[in-house]
C-alpha atoms as a PDB file:
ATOM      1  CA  UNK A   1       0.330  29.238  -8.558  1.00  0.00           C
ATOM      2  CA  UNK A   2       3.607  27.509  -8.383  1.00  0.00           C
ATOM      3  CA  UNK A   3       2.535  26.798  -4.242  1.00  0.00           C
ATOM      4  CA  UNK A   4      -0.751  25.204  -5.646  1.00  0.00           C
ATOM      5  CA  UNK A   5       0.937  23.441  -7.950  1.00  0.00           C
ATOM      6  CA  UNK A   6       3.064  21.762  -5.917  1.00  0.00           C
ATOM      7  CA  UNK A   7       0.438  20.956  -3.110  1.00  0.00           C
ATOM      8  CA  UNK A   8      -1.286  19.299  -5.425  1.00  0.00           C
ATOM      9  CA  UNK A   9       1.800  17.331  -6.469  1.00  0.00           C
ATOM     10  CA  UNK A  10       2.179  16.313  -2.835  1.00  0.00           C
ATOM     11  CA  UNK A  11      -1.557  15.300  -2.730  1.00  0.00           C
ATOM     12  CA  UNK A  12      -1.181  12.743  -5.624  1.00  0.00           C
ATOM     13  CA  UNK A  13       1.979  11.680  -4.133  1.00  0.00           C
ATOM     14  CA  UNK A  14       0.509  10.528  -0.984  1.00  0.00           C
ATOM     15  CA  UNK A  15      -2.570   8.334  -2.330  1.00  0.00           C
ATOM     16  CA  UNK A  16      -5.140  10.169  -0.520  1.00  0.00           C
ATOM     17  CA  UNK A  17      -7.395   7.024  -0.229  1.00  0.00           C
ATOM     18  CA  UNK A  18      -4.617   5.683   1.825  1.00  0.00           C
ATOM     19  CA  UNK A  19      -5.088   8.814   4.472  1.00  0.00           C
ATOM     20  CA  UNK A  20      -7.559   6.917   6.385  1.00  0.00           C
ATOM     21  CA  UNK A  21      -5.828   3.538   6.742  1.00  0.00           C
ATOM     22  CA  UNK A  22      -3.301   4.539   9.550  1.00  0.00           C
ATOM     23  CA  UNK A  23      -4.930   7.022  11.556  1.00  0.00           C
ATOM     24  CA  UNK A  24      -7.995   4.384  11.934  1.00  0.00           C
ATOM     25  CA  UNK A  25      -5.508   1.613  13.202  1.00  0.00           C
ATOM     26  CA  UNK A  26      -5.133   4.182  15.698  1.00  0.00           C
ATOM     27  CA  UNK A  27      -8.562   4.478  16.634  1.00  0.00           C
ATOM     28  CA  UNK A  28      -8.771   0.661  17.158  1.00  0.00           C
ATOM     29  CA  UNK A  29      -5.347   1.034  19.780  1.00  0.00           C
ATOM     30  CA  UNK A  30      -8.029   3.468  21.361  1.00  0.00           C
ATOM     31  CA  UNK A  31     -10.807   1.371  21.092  1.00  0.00           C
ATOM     32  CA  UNK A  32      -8.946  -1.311  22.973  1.00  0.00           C
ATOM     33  CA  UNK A  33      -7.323   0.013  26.391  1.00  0.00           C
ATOM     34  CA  UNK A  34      -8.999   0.090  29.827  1.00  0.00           C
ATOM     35  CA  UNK A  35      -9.455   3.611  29.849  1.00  0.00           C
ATOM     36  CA  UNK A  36     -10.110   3.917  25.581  1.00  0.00           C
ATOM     37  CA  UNK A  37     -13.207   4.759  23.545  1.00  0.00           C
ATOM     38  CA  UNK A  38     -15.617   2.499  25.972  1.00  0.00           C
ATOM     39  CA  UNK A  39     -14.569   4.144  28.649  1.00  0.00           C
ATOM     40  CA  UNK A  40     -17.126   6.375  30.394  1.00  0.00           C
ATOM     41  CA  UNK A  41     -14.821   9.614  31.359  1.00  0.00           C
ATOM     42  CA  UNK A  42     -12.401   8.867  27.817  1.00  0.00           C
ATOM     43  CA  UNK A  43     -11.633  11.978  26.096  1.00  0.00           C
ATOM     44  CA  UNK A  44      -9.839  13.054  23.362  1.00  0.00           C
ATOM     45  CA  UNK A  45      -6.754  14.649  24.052  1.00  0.00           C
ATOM     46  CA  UNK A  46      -4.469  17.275  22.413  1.00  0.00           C
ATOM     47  CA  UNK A  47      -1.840  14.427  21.749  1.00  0.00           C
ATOM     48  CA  UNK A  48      -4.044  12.013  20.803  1.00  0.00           C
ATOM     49  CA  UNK A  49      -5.489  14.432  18.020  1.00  0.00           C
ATOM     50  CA  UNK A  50      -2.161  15.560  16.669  1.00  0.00           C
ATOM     51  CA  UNK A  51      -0.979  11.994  16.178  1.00  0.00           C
ATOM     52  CA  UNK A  52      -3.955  10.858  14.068  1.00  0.00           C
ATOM     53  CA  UNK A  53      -3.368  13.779  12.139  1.00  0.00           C
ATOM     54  CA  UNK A  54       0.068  12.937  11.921  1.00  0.00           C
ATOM     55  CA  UNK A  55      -0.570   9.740  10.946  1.00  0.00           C
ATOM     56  CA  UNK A  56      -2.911  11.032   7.848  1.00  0.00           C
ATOM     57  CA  UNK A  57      -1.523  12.924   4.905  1.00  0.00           C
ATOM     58  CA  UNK A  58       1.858  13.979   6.654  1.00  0.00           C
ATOM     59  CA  UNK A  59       2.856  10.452   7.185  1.00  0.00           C
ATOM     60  CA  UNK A  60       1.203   8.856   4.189  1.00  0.00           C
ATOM     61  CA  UNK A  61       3.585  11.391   2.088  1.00  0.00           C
ATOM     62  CA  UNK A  62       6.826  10.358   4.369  1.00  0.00           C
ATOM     63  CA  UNK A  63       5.882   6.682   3.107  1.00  0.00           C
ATOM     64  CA  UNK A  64       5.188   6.998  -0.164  1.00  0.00           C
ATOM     65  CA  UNK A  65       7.108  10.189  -1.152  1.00  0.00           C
ATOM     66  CA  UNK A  66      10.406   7.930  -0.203  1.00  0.00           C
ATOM     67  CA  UNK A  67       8.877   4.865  -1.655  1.00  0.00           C
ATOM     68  CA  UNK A  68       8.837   6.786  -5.119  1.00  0.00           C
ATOM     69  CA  UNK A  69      12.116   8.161  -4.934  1.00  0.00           C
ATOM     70  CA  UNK A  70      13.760   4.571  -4.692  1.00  0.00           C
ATOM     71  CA  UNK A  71      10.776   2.791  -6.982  1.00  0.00           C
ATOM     72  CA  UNK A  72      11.677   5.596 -10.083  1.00  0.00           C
ATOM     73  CA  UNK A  73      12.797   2.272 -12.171  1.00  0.00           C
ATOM     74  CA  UNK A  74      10.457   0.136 -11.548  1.00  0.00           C
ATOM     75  CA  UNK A  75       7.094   2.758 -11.777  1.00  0.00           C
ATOM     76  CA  UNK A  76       8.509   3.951 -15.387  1.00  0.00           C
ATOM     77  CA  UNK A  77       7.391   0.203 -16.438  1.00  0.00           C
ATOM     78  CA  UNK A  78       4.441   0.310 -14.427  1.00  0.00           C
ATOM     79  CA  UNK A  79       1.129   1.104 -16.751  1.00  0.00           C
ATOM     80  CA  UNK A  80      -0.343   1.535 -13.293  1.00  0.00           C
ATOM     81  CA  UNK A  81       1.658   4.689 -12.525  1.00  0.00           C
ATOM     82  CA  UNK A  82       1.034   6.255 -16.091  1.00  0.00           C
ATOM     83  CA  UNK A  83      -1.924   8.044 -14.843  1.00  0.00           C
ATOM     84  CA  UNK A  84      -0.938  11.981 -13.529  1.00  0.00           C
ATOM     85  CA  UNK A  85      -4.773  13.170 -12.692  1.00  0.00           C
ATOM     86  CA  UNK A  86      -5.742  13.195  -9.146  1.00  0.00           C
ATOM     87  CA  UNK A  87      -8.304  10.595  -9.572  1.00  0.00           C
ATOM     88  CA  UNK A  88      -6.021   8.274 -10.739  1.00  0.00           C
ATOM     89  CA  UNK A  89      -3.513   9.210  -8.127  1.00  0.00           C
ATOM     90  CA  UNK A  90      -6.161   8.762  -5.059  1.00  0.00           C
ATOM     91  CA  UNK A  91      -4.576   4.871  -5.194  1.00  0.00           C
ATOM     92  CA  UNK A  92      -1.559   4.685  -7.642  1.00  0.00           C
ATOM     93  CA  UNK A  93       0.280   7.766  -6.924  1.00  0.00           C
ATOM     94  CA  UNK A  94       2.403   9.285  -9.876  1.00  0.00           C
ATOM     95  CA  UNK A  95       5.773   8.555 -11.133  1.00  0.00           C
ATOM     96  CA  UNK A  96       7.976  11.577 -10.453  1.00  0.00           C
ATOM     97  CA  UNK A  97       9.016  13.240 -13.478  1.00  0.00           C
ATOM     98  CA  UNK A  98      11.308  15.546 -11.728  1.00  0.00           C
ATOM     99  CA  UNK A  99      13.473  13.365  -9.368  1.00  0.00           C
ATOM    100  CA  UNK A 100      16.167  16.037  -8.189  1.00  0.00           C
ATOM    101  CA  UNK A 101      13.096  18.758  -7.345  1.00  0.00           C
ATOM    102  CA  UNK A 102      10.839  15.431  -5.792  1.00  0.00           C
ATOM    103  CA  UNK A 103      13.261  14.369  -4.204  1.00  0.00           C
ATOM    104  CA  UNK A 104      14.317  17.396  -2.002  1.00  0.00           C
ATOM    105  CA  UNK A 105      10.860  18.072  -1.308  1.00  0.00           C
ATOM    106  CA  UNK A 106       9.587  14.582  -0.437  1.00  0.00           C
ATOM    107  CA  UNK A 107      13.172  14.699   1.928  1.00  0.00           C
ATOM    108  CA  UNK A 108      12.349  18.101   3.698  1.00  0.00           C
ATOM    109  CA  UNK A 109       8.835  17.401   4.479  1.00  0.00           C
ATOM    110  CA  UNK A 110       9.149  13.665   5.871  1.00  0.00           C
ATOM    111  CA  UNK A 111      12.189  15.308   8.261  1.00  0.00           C
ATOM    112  CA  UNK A 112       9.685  17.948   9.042  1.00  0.00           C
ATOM    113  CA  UNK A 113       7.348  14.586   9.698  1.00  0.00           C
ATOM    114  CA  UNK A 114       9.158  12.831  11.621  1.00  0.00           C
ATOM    115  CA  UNK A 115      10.109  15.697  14.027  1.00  0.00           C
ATOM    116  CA  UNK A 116       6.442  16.564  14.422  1.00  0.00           C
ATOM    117  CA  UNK A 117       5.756  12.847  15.388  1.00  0.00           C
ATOM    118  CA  UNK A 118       8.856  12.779  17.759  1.00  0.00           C
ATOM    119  CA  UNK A 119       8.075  15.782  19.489  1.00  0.00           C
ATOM    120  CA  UNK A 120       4.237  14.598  19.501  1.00  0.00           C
ATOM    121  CA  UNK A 121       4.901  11.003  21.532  1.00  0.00           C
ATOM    122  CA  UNK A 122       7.908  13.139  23.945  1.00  0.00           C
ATOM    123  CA  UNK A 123       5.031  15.179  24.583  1.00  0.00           C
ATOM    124  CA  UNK A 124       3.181  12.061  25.837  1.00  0.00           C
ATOM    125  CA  UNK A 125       5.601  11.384  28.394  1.00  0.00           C
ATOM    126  CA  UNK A 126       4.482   8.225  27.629  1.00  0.00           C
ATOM    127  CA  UNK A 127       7.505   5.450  27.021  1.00  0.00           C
ATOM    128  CA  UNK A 128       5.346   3.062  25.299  1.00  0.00           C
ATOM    129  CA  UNK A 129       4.010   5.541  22.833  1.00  0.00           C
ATOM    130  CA  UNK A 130       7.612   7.283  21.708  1.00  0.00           C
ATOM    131  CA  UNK A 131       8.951   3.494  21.656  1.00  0.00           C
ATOM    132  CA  UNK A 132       5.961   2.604  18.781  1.00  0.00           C
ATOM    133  CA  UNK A 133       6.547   6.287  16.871  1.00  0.00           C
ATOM    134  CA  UNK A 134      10.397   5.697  16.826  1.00  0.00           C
ATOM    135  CA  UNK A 135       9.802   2.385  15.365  1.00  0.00           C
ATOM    136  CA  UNK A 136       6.955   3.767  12.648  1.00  0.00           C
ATOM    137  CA  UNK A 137       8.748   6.417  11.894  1.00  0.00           C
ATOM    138  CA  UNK A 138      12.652   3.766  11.138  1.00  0.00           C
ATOM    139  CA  UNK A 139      10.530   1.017   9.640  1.00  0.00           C
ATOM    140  CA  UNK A 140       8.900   3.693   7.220  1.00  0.00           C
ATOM    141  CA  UNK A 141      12.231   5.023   6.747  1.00  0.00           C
ATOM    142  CA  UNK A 142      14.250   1.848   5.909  1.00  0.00           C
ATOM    143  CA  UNK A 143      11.267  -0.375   4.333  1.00  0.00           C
ATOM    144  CA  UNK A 144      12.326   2.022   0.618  1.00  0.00           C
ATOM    145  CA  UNK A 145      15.383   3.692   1.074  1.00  0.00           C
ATOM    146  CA  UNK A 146      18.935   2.400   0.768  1.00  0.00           C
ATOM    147  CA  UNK A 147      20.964   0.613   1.773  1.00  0.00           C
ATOM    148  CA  UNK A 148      18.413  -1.313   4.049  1.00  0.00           C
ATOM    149  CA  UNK A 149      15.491  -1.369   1.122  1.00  0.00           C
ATOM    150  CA  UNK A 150      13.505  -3.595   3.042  1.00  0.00           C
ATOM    151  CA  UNK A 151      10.917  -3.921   0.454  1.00  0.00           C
ATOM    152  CA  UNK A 152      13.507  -6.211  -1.402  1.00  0.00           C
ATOM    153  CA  UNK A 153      14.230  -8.292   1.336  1.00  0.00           C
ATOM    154  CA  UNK A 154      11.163 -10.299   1.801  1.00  0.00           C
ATOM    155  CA  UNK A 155       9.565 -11.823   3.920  1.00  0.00           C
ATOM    156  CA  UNK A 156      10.376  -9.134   5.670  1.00  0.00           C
ATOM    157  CA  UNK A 157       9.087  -6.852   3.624  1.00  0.00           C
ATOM    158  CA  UNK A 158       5.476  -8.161   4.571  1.00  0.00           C
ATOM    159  CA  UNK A 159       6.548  -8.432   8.258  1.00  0.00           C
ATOM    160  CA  UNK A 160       7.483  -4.633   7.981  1.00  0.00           C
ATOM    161  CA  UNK A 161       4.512  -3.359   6.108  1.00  0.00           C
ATOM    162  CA  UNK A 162       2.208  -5.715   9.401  1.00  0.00           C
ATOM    163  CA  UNK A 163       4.243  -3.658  12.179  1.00  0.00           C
ATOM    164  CA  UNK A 164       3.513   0.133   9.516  1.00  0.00           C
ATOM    165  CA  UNK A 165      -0.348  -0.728   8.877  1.00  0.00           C
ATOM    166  CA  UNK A 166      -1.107  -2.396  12.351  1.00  0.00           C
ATOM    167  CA  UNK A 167       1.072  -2.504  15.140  1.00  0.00           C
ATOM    168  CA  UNK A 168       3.314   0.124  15.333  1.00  0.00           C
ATOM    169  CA  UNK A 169      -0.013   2.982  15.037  1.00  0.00           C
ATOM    170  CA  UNK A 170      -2.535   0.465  16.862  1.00  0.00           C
ATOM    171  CA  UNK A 171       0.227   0.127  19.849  1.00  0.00           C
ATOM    172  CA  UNK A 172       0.114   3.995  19.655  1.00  0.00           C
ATOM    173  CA  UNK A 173      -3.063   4.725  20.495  1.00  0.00           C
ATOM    174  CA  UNK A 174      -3.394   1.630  22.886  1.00  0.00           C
ATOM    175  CA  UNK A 175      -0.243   3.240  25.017  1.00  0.00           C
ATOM    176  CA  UNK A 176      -2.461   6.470  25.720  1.00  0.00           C
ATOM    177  CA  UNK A 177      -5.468   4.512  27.362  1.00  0.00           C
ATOM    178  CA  UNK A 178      -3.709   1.572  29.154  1.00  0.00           C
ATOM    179  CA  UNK A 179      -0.542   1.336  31.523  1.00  0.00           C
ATOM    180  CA  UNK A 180       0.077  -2.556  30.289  1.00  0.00           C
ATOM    181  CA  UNK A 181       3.195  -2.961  28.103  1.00  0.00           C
ATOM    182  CA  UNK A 182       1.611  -6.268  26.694  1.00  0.00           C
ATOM    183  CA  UNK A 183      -1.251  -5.664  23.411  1.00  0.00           C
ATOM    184  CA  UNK A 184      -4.000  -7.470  23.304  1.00  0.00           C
ATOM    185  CA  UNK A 185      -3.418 -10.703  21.037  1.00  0.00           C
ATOM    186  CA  UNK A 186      -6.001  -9.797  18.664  1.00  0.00           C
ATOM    187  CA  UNK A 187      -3.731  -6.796  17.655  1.00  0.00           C
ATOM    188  CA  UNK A 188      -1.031  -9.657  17.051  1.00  0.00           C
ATOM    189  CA  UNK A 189      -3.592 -11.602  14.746  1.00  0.00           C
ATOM    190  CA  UNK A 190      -4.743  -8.102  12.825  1.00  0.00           C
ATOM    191  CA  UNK A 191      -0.775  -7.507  12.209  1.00  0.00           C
ATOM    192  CA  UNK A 192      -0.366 -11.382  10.639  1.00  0.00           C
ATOM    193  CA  UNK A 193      -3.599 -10.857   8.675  1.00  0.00           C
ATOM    194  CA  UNK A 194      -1.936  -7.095   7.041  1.00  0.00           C
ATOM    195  CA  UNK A 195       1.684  -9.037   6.455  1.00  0.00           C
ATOM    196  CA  UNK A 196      -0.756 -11.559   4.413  1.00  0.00           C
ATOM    197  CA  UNK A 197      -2.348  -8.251   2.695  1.00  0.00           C
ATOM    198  CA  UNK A 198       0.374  -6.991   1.449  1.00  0.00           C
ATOM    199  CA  UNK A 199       2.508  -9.928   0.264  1.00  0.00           C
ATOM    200  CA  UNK A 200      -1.164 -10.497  -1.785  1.00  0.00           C
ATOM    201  CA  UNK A 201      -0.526  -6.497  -3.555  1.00  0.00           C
ATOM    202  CA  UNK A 202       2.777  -7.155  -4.557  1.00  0.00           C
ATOM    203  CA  UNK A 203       1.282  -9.799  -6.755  1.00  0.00           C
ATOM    204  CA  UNK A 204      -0.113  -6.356  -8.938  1.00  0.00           C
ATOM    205  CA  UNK A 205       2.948  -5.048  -9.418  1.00  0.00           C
ATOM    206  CA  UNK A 206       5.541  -8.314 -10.151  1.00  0.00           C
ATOM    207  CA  UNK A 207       6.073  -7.826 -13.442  1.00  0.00           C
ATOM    208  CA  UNK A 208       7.815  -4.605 -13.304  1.00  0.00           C
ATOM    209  CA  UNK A 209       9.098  -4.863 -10.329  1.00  0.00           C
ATOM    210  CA  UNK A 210      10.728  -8.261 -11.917  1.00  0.00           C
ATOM    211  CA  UNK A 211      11.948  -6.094 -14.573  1.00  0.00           C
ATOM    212  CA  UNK A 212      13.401  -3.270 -12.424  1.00  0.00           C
ATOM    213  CA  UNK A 213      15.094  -5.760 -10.404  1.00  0.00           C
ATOM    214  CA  UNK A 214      13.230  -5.389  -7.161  1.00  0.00           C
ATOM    215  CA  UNK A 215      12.703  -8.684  -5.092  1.00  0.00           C
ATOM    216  CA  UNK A 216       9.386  -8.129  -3.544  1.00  0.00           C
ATOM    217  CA  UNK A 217       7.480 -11.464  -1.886  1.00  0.00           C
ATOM    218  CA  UNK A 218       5.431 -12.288  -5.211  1.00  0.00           C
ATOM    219  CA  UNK A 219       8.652 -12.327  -7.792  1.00  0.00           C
ATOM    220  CA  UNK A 220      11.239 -13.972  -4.939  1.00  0.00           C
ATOM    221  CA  UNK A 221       8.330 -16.806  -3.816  1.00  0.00           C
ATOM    222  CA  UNK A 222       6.050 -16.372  -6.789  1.00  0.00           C
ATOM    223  CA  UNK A 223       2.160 -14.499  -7.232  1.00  0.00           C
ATOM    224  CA  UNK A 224       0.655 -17.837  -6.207  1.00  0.00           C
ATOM    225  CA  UNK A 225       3.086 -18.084  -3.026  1.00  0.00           C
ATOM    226  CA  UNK A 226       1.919 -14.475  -1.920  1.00  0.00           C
ATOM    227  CA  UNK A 227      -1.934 -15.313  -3.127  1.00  0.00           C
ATOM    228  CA  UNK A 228      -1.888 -18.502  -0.433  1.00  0.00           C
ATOM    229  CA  UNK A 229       0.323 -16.753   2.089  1.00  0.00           C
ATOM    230  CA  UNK A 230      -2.412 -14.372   2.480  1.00  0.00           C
ATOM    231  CA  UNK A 231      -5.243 -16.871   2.749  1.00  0.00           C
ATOM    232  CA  UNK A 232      -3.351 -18.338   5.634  1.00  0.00           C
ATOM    233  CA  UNK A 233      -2.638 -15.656   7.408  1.00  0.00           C
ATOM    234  CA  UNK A 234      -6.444 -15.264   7.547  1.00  0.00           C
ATOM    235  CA  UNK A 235      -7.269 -18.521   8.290  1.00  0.00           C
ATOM    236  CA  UNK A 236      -4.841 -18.040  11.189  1.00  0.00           C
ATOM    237  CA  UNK A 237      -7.110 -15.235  12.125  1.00  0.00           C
ATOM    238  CA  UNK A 238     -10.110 -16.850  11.655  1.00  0.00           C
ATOM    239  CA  UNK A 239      -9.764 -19.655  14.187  1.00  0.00           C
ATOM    240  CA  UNK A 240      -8.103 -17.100  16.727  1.00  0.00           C
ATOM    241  CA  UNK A 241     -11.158 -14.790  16.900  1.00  0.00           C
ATOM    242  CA  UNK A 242     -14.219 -16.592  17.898  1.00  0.00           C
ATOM    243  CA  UNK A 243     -17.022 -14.460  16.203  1.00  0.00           C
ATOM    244  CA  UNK A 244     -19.539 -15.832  13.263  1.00  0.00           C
ATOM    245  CA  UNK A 245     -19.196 -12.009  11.402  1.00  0.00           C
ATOM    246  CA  UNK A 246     -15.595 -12.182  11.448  1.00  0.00           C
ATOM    247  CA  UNK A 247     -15.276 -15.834  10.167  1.00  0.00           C
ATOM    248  CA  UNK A 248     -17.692 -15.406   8.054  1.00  0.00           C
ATOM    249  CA  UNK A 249     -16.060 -12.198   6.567  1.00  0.00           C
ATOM    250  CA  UNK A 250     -12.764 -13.923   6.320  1.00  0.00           C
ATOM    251  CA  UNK A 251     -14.419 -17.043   4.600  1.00  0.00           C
ATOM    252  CA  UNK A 252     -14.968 -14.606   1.740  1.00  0.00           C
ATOM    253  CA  UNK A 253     -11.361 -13.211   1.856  1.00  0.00           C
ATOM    254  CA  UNK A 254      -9.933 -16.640   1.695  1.00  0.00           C
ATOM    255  CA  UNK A 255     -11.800 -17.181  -1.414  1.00  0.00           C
ATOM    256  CA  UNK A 256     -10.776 -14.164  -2.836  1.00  0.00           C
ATOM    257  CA  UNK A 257      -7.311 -15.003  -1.937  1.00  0.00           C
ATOM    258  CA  UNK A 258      -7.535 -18.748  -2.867  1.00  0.00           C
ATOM    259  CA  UNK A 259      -9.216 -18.066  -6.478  1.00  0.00           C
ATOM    260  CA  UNK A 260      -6.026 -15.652  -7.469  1.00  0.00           C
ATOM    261  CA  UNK A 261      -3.874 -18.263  -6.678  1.00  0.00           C
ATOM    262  CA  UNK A 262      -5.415 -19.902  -9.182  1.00  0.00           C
ATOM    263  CA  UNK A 263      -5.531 -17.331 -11.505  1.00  0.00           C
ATOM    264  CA  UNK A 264      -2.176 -15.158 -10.252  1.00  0.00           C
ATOM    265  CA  UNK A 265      -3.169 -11.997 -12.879  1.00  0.00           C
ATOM    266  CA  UNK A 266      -1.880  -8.445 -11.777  1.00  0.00           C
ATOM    267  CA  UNK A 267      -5.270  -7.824 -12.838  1.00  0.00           C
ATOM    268  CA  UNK A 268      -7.169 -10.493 -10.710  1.00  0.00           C
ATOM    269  CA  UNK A 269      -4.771  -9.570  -7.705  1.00  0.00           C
ATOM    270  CA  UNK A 270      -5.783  -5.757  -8.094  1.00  0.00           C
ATOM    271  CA  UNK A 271      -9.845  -5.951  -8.004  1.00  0.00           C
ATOM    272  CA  UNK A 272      -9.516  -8.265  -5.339  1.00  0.00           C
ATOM    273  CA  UNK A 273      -6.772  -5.514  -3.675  1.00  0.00           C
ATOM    274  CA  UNK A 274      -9.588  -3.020  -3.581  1.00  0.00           C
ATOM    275  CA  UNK A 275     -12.139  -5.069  -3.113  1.00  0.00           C
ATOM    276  CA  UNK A 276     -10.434  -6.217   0.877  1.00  0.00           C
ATOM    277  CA  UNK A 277      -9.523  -2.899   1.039  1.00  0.00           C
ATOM    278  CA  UNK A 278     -12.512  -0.979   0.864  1.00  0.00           C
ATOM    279  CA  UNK A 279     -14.429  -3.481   2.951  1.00  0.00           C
ATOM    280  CA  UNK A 280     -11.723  -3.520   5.729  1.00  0.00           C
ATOM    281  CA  UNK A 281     -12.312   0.417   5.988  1.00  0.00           C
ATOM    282  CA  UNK A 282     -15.671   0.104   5.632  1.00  0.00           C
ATOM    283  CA  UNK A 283     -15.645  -1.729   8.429  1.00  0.00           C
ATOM    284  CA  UNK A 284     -13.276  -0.222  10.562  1.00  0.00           C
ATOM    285  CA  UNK A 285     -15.469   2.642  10.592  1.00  0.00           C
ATOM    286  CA  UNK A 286     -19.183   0.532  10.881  1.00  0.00           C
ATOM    287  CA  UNK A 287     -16.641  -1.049  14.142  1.00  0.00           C
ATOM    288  CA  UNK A 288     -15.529   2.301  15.910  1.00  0.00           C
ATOM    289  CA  UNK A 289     -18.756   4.284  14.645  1.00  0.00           C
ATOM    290  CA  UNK A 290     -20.770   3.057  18.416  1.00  0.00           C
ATOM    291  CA  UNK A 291     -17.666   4.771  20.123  1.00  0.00           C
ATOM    292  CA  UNK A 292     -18.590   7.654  19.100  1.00  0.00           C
ATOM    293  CA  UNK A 293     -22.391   7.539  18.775  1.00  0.00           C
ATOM    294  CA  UNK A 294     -23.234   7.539  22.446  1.00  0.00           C
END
């Protein structure tokens, strides 16, 4: 009982909704290179497998897990992180009631993560791919913990969270189906559109985060700052990508973006949050779904 208890701590710990997010920036690295998803003899390979798996629940608890640890002050004043069911937890996670126990968990199991990701891109013999894990695995690392706390430190917290989300596991998979060192410059335009993201979600969380003392982009630049930022980073994206869906699809995020900066409400800022969200994975998976219906 005291196993299933605990797994089930773990679970809310790591956001489950968030499981998908990483592993399908993956998919889109594979979806890119010469010798990727298109390609007529591609298959899926041991490594390949065991990094998107990797990249799920293990590494989605090495992110989070340490985020929590360091966030204890702020979450406490956080109605958001009241909730300690599992359905509130598939997107807000918990605040940890037992640090010292949390803490040596959360600690053990992101070392055992990060090993298992090491020894996963060595296994690759693939340069490329072990440079993009190391990096995941030291900008997850020192984005929450001290005395680097890069959340705190923004804009680079955004530019951190662009290279976590996008480049870092996109570069990943796009290492194991192309020899060329150089990404595709749409990966470079996805990775400025997810910095713009997530300066937009801090805007849900400002107030205690104000009151914890953590500098995060929305309290150092201010909620309609990080509202804006992110409608230019799309814009940005917009005129780089020459395709009607895609313009069209960011038209609608700009407004989204452009009517909280009117209206800067942690409330506002957090239907719109799952609004882009849900629609980015929806289609992220409508995108990749031909790959793998042929």
């Amino acid at each position: 009982m005291a196993m299933q208890n605990l797994f089930i701590r773990l679970l809310k710990i790591s956001r489950p909704s968030f499981w998908i997010i990483v592993p399908t920036s993956f998919l889109i690295g594979l979806s890119f290179g010469s010798h990727g998803l298109s390609y007529a003899g591609f298959r899926f390979t041991p490594v390949m497998i065991v990094q998107m798996v990797l990249l799920s629940f293990p590494f989605c608890l090495f992110t989070f897990g340490l985020n929590d640890i360091y966030d204890l002050k702020s979450d406490k004043k956080n109605p958001r992180k009241s909730g300690q069911s599992l359905v509130s937890a598939l997107t807000e996670g918990i605040v940890l009631n037992n640090p010292d126990r949390d803490k040596s968990v959360i600690y053990t199991v992101s070392c055992l993560t990060a090993i298992a990701m090491t020894v996963s891109a060595l296994l690759s013999r693939n340069m490329i791919n072990l440079f993009y894990t190391i990096s995941l695995i030291t900008l997850s690392f020192t984005y929450s913990t001290p005395p680097w706390r890069l959340k705190t430190k923004p804009p680079l917290d955004s530019v951190v969270a662009g290279a976590m989300i996008s480049l870092c596991p996109i570069g990943m998979g796009y290492s194991l189906v192309d020899n060329s060192i150089f990404i595709p410059s749409q990966i470079y335009v996805l990775t400025f559109a997810t910095m713009g993201f997530h300066a937009f979600s801090t805007i849900v969380d400002a107030e205690p985060d104000k009151q914890a003392g953590d500098r995060t982009f929305a309290v150092v630049f201010g909620r309609r700052a990080a509202a804006f930022f992110a409608a230019v980073t799309v814009f940005t994206g917009a005129l780089s990508i020459k395709s009607i869906k895609f313009q069209f699809i960011a038209g609608c995020y700009i407004m989204l973006f452009l009517y909280t900066s009117i209206r800067p409400s942690a409330k506002s800022a957090r239907i719109v949050s799952y609004i882009i969200l849900s629609s980015c994975i929806l289609m992220e998976i409508l995108w990749l779904a031909p790959f793998f219906i042929k």
